[in-house]
Structure formats: C-alpha cells, structure tokens
Protein backbone atom coordinates (compact mmCIF):
# COMPACT_ATOMS: atom_id res chain seq x y z
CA UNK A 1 65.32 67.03 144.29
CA UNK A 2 64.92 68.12 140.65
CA UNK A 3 65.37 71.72 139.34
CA UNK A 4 62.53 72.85 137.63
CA UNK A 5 62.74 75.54 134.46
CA UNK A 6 60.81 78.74 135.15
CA UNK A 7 57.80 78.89 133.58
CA UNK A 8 58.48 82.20 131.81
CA UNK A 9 54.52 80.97 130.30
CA UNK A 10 55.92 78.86 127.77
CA UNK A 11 53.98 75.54 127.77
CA UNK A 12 55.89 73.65 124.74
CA UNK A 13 60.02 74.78 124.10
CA UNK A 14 59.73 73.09 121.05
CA UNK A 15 56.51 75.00 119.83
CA UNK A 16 58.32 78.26 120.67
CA UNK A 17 61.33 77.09 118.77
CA UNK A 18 59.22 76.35 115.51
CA UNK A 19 58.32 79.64 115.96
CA UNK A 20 61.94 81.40 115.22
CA UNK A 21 62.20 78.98 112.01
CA UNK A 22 58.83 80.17 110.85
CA UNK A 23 60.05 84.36 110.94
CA UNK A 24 62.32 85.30 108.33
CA UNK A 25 64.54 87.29 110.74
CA UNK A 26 64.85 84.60 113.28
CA UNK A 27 65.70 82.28 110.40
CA UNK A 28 69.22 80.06 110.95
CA UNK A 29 71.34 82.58 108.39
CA UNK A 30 73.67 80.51 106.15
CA UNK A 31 77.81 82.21 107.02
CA UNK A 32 78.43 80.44 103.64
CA UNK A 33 76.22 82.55 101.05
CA UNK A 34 77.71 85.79 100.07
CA UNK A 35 78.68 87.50 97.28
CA UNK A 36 81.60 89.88 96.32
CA UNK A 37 81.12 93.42 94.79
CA UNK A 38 84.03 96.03 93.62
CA UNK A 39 82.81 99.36 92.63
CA UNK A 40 85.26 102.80 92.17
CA UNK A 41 85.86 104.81 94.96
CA UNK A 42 84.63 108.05 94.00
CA UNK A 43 83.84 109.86 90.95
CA UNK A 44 85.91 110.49 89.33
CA UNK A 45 86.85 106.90 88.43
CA UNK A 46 84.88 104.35 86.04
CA UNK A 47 86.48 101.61 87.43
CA UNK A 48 87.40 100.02 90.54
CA UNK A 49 90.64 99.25 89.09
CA UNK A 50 93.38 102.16 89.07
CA UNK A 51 93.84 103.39 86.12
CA UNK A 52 97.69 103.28 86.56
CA UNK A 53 97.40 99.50 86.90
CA UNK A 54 98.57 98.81 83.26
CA UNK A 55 101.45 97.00 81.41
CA UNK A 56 103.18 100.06 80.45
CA UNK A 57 103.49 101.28 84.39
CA UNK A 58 103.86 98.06 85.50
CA UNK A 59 107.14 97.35 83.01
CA UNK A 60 108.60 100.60 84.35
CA UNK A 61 108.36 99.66 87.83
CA UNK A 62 111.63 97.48 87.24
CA UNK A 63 110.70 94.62 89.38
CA UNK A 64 109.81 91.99 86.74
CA UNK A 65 111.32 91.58 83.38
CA UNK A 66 108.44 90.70 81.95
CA UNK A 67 104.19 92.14 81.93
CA UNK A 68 102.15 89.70 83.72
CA UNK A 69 99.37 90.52 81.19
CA UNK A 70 97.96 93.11 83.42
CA UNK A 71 95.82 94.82 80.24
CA UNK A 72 94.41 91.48 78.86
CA UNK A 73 93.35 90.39 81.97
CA UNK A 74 91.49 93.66 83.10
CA UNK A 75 89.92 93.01 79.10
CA UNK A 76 88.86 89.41 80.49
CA UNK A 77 87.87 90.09 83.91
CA UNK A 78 86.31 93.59 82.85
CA UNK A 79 82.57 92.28 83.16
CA UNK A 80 83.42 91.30 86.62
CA UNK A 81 84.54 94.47 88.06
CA UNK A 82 82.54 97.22 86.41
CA UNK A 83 80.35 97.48 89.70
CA UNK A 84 77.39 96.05 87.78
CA UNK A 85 78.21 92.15 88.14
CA UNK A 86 79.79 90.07 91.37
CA UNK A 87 83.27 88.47 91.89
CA UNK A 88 82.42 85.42 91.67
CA UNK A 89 86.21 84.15 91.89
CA UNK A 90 85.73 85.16 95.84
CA UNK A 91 85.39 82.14 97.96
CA UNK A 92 86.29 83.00 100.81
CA UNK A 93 86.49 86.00 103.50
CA UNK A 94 87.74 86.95 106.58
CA UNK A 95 85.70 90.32 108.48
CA UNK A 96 86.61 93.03 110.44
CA UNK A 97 86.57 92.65 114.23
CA UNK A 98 85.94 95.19 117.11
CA UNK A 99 88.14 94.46 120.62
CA UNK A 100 87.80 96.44 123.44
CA UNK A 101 90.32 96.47 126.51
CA UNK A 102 88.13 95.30 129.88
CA UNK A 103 89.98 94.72 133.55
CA UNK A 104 88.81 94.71 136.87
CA UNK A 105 90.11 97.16 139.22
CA UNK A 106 91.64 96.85 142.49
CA UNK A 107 95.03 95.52 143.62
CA UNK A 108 95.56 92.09 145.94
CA UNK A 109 93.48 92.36 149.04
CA UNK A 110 94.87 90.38 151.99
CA UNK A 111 91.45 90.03 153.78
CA UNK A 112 90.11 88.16 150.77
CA UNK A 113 88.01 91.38 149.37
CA UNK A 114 87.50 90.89 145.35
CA UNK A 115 88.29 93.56 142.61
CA UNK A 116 85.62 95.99 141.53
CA UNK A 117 84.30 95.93 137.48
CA UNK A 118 84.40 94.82 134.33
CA UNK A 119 85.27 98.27 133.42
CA UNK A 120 86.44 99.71 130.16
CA UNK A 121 89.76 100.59 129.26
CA UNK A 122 90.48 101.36 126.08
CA UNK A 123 89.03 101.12 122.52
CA UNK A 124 91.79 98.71 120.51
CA UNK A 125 92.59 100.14 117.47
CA UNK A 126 89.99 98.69 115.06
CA UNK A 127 91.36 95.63 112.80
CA UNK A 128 91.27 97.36 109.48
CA UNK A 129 92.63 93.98 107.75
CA UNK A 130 89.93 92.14 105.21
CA UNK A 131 90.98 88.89 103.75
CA UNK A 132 89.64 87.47 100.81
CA UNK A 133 90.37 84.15 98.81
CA UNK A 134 90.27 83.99 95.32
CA UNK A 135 89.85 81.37 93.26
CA UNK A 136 92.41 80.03 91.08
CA UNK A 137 91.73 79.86 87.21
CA UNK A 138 93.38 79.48 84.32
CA UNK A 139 94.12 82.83 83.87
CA UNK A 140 95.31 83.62 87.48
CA UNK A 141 92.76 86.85 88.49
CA UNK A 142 95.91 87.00 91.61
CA UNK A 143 98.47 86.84 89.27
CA UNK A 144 97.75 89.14 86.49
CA UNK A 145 96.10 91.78 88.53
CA UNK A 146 96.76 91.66 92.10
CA UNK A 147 99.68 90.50 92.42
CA UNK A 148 101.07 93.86 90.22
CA UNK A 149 98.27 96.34 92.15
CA UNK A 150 100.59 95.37 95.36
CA UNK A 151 103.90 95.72 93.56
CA UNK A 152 102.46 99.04 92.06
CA UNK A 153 101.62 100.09 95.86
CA UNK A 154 104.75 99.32 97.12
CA UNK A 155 106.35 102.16 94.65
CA UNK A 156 103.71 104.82 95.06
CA UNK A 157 102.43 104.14 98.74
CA UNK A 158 99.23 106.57 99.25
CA UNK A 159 101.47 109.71 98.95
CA UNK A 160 101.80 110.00 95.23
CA UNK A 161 98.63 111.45 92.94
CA UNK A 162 97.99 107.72 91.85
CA UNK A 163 94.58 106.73 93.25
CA UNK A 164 95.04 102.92 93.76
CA UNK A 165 92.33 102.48 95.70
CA UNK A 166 88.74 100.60 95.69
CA UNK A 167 85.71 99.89 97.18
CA UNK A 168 84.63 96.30 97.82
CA UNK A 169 81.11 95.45 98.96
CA UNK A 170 79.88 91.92 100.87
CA UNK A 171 76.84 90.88 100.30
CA UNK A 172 75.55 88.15 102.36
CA UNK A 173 72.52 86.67 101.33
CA UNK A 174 69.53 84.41 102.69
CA UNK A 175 67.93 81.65 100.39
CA UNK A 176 64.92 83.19 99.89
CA UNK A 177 62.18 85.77 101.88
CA UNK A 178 59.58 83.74 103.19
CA UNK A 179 56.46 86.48 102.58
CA UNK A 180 53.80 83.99 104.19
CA UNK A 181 53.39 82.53 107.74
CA UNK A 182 53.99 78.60 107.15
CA UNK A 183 52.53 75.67 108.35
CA UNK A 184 55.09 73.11 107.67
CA UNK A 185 58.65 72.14 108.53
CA UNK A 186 59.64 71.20 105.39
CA UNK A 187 57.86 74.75 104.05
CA UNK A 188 59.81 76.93 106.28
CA UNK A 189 63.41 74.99 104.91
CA UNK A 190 62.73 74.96 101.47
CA UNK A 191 60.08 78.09 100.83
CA UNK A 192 57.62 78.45 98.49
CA UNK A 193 58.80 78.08 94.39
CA UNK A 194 59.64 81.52 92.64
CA UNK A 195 60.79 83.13 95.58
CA UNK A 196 64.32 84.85 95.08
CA UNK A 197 67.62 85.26 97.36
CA UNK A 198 67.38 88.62 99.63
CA UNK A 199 69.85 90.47 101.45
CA UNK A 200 70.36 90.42 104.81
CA UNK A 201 73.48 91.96 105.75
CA UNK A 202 76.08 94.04 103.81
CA UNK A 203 79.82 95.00 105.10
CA UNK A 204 80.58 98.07 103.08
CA UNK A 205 84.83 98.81 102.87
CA UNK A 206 86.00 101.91 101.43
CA UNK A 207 89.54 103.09 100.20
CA UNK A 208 90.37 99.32 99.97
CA UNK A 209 94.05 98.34 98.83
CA UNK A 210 95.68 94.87 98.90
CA UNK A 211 98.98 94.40 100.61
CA UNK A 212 99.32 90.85 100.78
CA UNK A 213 99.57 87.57 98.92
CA UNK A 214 98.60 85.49 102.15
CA UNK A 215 99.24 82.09 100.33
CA UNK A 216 100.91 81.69 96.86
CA UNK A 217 98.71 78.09 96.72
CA UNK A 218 101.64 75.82 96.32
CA UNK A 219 101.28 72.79 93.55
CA UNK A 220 102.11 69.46 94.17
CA UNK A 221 101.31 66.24 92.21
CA UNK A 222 98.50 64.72 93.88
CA UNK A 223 96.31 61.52 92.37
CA UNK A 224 93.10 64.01 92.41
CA UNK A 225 92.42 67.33 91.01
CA UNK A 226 93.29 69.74 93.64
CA UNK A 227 91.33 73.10 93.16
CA UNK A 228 92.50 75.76 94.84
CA UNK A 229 92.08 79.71 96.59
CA UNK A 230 94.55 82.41 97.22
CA UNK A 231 94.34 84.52 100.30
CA UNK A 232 94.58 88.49 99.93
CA UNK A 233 95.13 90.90 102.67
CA UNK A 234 93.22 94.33 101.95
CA UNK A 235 93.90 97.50 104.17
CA UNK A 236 90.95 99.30 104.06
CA UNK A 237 90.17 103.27 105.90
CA UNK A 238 86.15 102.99 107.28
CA UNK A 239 83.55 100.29 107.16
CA UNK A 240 80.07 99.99 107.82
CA UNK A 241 77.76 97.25 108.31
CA UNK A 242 74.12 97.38 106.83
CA UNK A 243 71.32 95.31 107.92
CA UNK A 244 68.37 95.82 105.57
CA UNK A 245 65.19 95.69 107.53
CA UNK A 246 62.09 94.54 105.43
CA UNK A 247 63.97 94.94 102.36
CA UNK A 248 64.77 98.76 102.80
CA UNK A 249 68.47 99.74 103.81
C-alpha cells in the first residue's frame, strides 16, 4: 500500500519549485555576501572612531611602552570608516540570537497521563555579543586600532565622559534584482547584464564597543601562504533588523 501526497492542486512539484527561483524574494539568498559599515553614534561625533583613541591617550594609559601607531593608522584606514565607504577588511560575522525558555508543565503521573504545553517561560536575556573577523594586512587594522580601543575601554569603562562607542551596520546583499519574470534557468541564476547588487536585509547595532581579541591568529611556518582573520567580540546596547521590501526600508 503506497502513501499518496495530497493533492494540495499542484500537478508538477518541480514546476512549482521553478516558480520560487523565478521571484526575487523567494530567491536562494547567498549567507556569504555582506558588507560592513561603521558610522558615529550620534551627533555630535564625525567619526565612528572615539576621538580619545589617539597615541597621546593611548601612551598615558601605561600599559605598553610603546604607540602602536594608533594616529597613522586611523590616517590610513580613514576612507574606510568615515560612514561613506565599507569595511572591507570584514570577512566574517557572527549575529545576534533570540532564546526563549519553553517547558511542559505537569509533574510525573503514575497512570501514564502526559504533561500539558509547550508553554513559555521566560524571555533569555538577549545575546548582545557580535563577532566580527577582520582581515589581516600589512598594517594590522586589529593591531593598531582595536586592539588599543579595548585597552582604552578597559581604563574608562562607560562611566567616564569618553564616548568610545560606534555604530556598525550589516549589509547583506543579493546578486542582483531580477525586475522581469524569466523564462530560463540559466536567466533566473545569472540575471540579465547591467543589473546591480540590492539589499535585502540589514542588522543595524548601536552603542557598539569591542571587548575581545577572540583569536590573536597565531603564525607558523607553513609551505603555503597562509592568509588569515582575527575574531572581535563587540558588546553592543539595541539592534534592529531591516528587511527592505521592494527596495524601500
């Protein structure tokens, strides 16, 4: 005897299936394309770097001998993190989750009656950790800026009037917005030519700081070039998560 699928008036699966790949917002999104944005956190900043991150503070903090460069390498990465151009050096994240606490309810029945639920319990405390991996370059964008941002937050805290916070934006973007119904397979994978890359989701953090060098990318001789990332911990205050609709946010 052979189960049957109901019919739910579908008369080809794989005709129905085309059908997602042929609407933009039932497209397979790539996890891998995103982009990295800092901007400042309010206004009365220019830069999403603190001001107080500088050689001069950083020498009096007394826990290196020497400045890591902090002032040249805000000079170098400066086009990067005026809030008009990405971080490209970001190549890799880790998101904020959401967990919520969910039992059943009722205690060991001896005549074999089952607990009542799922319900509720409690909200957990949302994860306000974002990770993000830098790249490593010759001039080390970890080393020469965040690296002393963290050692400069472990003096001050969020209790002094420095303002060492930022704002860091995710962009995650789909290959291109497919404006016409298509016909093809190989038109709905690859698009029409001079279409551009839209946005489809953003994760917005606010009052971002980093707390932690996850991985300091230990070297070792190897017999091929070994390019590495760095892993930063951010603690960040609120979030939100955008989904543009048609283009409009």
């Amino acid at each position: 005897m052979s189960v049957k699928l109901p019919s739910l008036e579908k008369q080809n699966l794989r005709e129905s299936f085309f059908e997602l790949l042929q609407n933009f917002p039932t497209y397979p999104a790539a996890r891998n394309f995103f982009l990295v944005s800092f901007s400042p956190p309010n206004d009365k900043r220019t830069s999403p770097i603190p001001d107080a991150l500088t050689d001069a503070n950083q020498k009096q903090l007394g826990i290196t001998r020497n400045s890591p460069g902090v002032d040249k390498a805000l000079d170098t990465y400066k086009k990067y993190l005026s809030g008009n151009e990405f971080m490209y050096l970001a190549t890799g994240i880790d998101l904020t989750t959401e967990t919520l606490g969910v039992e059943n309810k009722g205690g060991e029945y001896p005549n074999g009656l089952l607990p009542v639920g799922p319900f509720m319990e409690q909200r957990a405390y949302p994860d306000n950790d974002l990770d993000i991996a830098f790249s490593e370059s010759n001039i080390s964008f970890v080393d020469t800026i965040i690296r002393p941002w963290i050692q400069l937050y472990s003096v001050h805290g969020n209790f002094d009037d420095l303002d060492l916070t930022t704002n860091i934006d995710i962009y995650f973007i789909a290959k291109e917005q497919l404006t016409t119904r298509k016909k093809t397979f190989g038109s709905v994978l690859f698009g029409t030519s001079g279409g551009s890359p839209v946005v489809r989701k953003i994760y917005k953090y606010r009052d971002c700081i980093p707390y932690n060098i996850v991985d300091a990318s230990v070297a070792q001789y190897e017999s091929e070039q070994d390019i590495g990332s760095v892993a930063v911990k951010w603690r960040f205050s609120t979030y939100d998560v955008i989904t543009p609709i048609d283009g409009q946010l």
